[in-house]
Protein backbone atom coordinates (compact mmCIF):
# COMPACT_ATOMS: atom_id res chain seq x y z
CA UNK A 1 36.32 -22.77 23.34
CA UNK A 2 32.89 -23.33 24.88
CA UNK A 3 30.22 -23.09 22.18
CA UNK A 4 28.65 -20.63 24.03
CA UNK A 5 31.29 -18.14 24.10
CA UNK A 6 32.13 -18.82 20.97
CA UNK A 7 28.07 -17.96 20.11
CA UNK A 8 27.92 -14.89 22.13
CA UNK A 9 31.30 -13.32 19.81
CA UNK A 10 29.76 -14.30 16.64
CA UNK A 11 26.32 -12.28 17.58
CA UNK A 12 28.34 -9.37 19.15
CA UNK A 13 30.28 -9.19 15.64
CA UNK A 14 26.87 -9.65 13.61
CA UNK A 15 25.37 -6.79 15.12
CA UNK A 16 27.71 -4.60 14.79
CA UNK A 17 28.01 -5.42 11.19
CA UNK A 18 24.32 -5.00 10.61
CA UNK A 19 23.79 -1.67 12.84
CA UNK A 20 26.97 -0.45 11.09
CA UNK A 21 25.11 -0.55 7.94
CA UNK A 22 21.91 0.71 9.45
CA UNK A 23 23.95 3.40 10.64
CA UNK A 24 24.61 5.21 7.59
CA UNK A 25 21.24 5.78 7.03
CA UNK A 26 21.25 6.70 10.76
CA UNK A 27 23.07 9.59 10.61
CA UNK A 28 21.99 11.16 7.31
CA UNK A 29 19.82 14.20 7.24
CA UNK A 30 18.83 13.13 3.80
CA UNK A 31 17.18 9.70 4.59
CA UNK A 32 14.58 10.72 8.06
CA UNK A 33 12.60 8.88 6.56
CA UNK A 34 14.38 5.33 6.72
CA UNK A 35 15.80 6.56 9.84
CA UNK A 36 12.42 6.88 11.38
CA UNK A 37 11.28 3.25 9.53
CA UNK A 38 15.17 1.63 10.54
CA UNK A 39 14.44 3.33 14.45
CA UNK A 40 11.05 2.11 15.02
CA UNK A 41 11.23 -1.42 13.16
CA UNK A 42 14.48 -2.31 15.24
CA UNK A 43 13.23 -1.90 18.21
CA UNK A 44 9.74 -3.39 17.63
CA UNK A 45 11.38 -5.86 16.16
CA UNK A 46 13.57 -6.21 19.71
CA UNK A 47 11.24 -6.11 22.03
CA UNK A 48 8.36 -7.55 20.54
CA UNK A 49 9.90 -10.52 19.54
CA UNK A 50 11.68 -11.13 23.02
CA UNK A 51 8.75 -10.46 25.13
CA UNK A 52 6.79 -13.23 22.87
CA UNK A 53 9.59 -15.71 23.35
CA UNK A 54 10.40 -15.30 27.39
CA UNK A 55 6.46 -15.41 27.58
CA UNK A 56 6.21 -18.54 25.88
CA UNK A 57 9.11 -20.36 26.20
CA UNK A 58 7.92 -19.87 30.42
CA UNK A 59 4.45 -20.98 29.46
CA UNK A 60 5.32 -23.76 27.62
CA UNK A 61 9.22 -24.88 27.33
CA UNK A 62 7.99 -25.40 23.96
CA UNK A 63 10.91 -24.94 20.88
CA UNK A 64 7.49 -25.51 18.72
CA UNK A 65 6.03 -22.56 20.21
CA UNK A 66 8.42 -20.55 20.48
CA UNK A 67 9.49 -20.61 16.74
CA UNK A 68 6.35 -20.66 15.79
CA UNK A 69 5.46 -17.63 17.60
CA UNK A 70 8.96 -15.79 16.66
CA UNK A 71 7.45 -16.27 12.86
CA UNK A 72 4.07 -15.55 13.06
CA UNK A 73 4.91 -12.25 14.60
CA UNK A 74 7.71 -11.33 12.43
CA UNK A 75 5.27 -11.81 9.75
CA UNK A 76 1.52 -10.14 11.15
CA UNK A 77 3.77 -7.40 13.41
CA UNK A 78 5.72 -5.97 10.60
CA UNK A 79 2.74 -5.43 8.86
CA UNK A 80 0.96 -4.19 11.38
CA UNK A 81 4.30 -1.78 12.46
CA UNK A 82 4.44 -0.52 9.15
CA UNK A 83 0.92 0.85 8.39
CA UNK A 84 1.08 2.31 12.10
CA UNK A 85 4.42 4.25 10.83
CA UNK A 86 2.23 4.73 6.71
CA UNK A 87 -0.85 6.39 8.99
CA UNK A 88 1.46 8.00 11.43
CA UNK A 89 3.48 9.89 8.69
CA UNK A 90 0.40 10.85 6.63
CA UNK A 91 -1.36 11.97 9.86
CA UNK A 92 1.71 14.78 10.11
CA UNK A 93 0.27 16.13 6.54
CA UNK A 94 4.56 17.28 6.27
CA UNK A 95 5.75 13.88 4.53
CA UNK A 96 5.56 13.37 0.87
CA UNK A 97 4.10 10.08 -0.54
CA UNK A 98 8.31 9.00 -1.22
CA UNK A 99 9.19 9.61 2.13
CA UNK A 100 6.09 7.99 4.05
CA UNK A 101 6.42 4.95 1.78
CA UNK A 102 10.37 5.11 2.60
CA UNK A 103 9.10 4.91 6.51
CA UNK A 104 7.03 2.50 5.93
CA UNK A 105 9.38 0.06 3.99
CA UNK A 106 12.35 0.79 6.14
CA UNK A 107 9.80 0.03 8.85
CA UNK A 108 8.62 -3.16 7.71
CA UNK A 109 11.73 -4.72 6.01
CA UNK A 110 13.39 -3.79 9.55
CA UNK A 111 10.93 -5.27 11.83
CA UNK A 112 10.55 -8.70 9.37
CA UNK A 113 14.14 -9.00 9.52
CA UNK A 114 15.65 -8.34 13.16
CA UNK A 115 12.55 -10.54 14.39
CA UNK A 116 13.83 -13.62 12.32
CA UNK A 117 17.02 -13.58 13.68
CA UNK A 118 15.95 -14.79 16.56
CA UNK A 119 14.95 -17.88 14.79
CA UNK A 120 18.28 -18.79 14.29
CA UNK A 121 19.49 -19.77 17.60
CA UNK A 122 16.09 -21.08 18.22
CA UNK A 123 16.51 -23.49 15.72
CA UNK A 124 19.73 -24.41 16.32
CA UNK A 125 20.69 -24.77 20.16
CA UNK A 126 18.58 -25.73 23.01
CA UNK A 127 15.83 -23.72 24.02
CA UNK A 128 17.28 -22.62 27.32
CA UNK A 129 20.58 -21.39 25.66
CA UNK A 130 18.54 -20.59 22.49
CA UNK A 131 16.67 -17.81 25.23
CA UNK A 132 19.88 -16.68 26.59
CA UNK A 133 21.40 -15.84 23.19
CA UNK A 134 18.62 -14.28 22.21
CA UNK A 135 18.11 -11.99 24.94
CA UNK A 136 22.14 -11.38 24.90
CA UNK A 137 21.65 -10.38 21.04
CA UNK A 138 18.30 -8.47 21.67
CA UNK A 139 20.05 -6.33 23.91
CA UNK A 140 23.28 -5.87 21.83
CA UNK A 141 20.52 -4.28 19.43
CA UNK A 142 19.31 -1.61 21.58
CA UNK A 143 22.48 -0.89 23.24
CA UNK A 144 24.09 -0.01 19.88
CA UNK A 145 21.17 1.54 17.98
CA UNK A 146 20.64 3.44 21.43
CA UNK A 147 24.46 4.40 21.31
CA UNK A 148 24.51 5.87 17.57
CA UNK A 149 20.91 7.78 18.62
CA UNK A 150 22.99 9.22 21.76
CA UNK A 151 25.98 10.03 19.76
CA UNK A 152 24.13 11.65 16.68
CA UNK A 153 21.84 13.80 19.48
CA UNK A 154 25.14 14.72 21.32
CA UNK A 155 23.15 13.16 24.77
CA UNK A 156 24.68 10.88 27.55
CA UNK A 157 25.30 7.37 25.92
CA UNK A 158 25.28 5.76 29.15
CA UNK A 159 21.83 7.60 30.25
CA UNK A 160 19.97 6.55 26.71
CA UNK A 161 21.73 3.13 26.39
CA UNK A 162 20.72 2.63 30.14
CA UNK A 163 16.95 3.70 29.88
CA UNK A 164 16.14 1.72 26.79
CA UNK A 165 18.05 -1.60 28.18
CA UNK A 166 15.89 -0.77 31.25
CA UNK A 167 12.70 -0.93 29.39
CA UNK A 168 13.75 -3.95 27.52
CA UNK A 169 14.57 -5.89 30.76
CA UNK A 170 10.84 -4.68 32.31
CA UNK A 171 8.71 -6.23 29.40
CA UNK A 172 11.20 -9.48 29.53
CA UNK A 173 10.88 -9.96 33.48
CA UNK A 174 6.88 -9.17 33.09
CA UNK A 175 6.68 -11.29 30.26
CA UNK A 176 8.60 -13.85 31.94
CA UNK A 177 6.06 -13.80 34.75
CA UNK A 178 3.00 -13.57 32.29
CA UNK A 179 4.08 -16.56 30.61
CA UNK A 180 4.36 -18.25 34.35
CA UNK A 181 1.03 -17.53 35.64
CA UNK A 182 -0.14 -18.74 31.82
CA UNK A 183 1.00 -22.32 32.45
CA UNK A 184 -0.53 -22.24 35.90
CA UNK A 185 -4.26 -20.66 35.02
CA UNK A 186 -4.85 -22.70 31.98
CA UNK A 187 -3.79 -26.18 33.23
């Protein structure tokens, strides 16, 4: 079987197991809080992390770069994702101190995690494939997290799956392009 096949089942099967879990907490009305932190960090997580890579793996080819940019902003953007969601939930003077700090961990252990799995296939295949996974299992994300949101709101799946994939692919093509004119500017 062609490694990449075989690469592209194995992260189709991991997210499903992972949202699967996440999707408990999903759908209860008792835990809005962890859904909010589980919502937000996910796709922070997403689309943060893949707009840094496509921008700097087309800036610099660089697998340096890349991973160290996938950690650094795992690291400083959870943080930074979480005390947005802390303030946010405060801000709405409805939340009690439980159930902001529930947003905010559920926030930050969400965005910290998603954001270094894209490490793995960084660090293990070449960068070119490593990108291609990446973006394969970045979308897989949204698509299913977008799909349980759909299905718990009784909305069109195919509308909601469709308009966040869409907004995915925009900050990956501009970043793409970014990370182009980069390497061309600062020669």
């Amino acid at each position: 079987m062609d490694p990449l096949v075989h690469c592209f089942g194995a992260i189709f099967r991991i997210t499903e197991a992972l949202i699967g879990e996440g999707s408990k907490l999903i759908e209860s009305k008792i835990n809005e809080s962890l859904k909010t932190g589980l919502s937000f960090g996910l796709t922070s997580g997403v689309i943060t992390t893949l707009g840094l890579m496509v921008g700097l793996h087309s800036g610099t080819h660089s697998k340096l770069a890349v991973a160290g940019g996938i950690l650094t902003i795992a690291i400083a953007d959870a943080f930074s994702d979480a005390l947005g969601i802390h303030i946010s939930e405060e801000s709405e003077n409805a939340h009690t101190r439980k159930q902001i700090w529930a947003s905010t961990a559920a926030t930050f252990l969400s965005k910290l995690v998603f954001a270094l799995t894209f490490l793995i296939p960084v660090v293990l295949l070449e960068l070119w494939v490593a990108m291609v996974v990446s973006i394969v299992w970045g979308l897989s994300i949204l698509a299913i997290l977008s799909y349980k949101i759909a299905r718990s709101q009784g909305s069109s799946c195919f509308r909601v799956i469709a308009e966040h994939i869409a907004i995915a692919l925009v900050v990956i093509v501009i970043t793409h392009f970014v990370g182009d004119w980069i390497s061309v500017a600062f020669k």
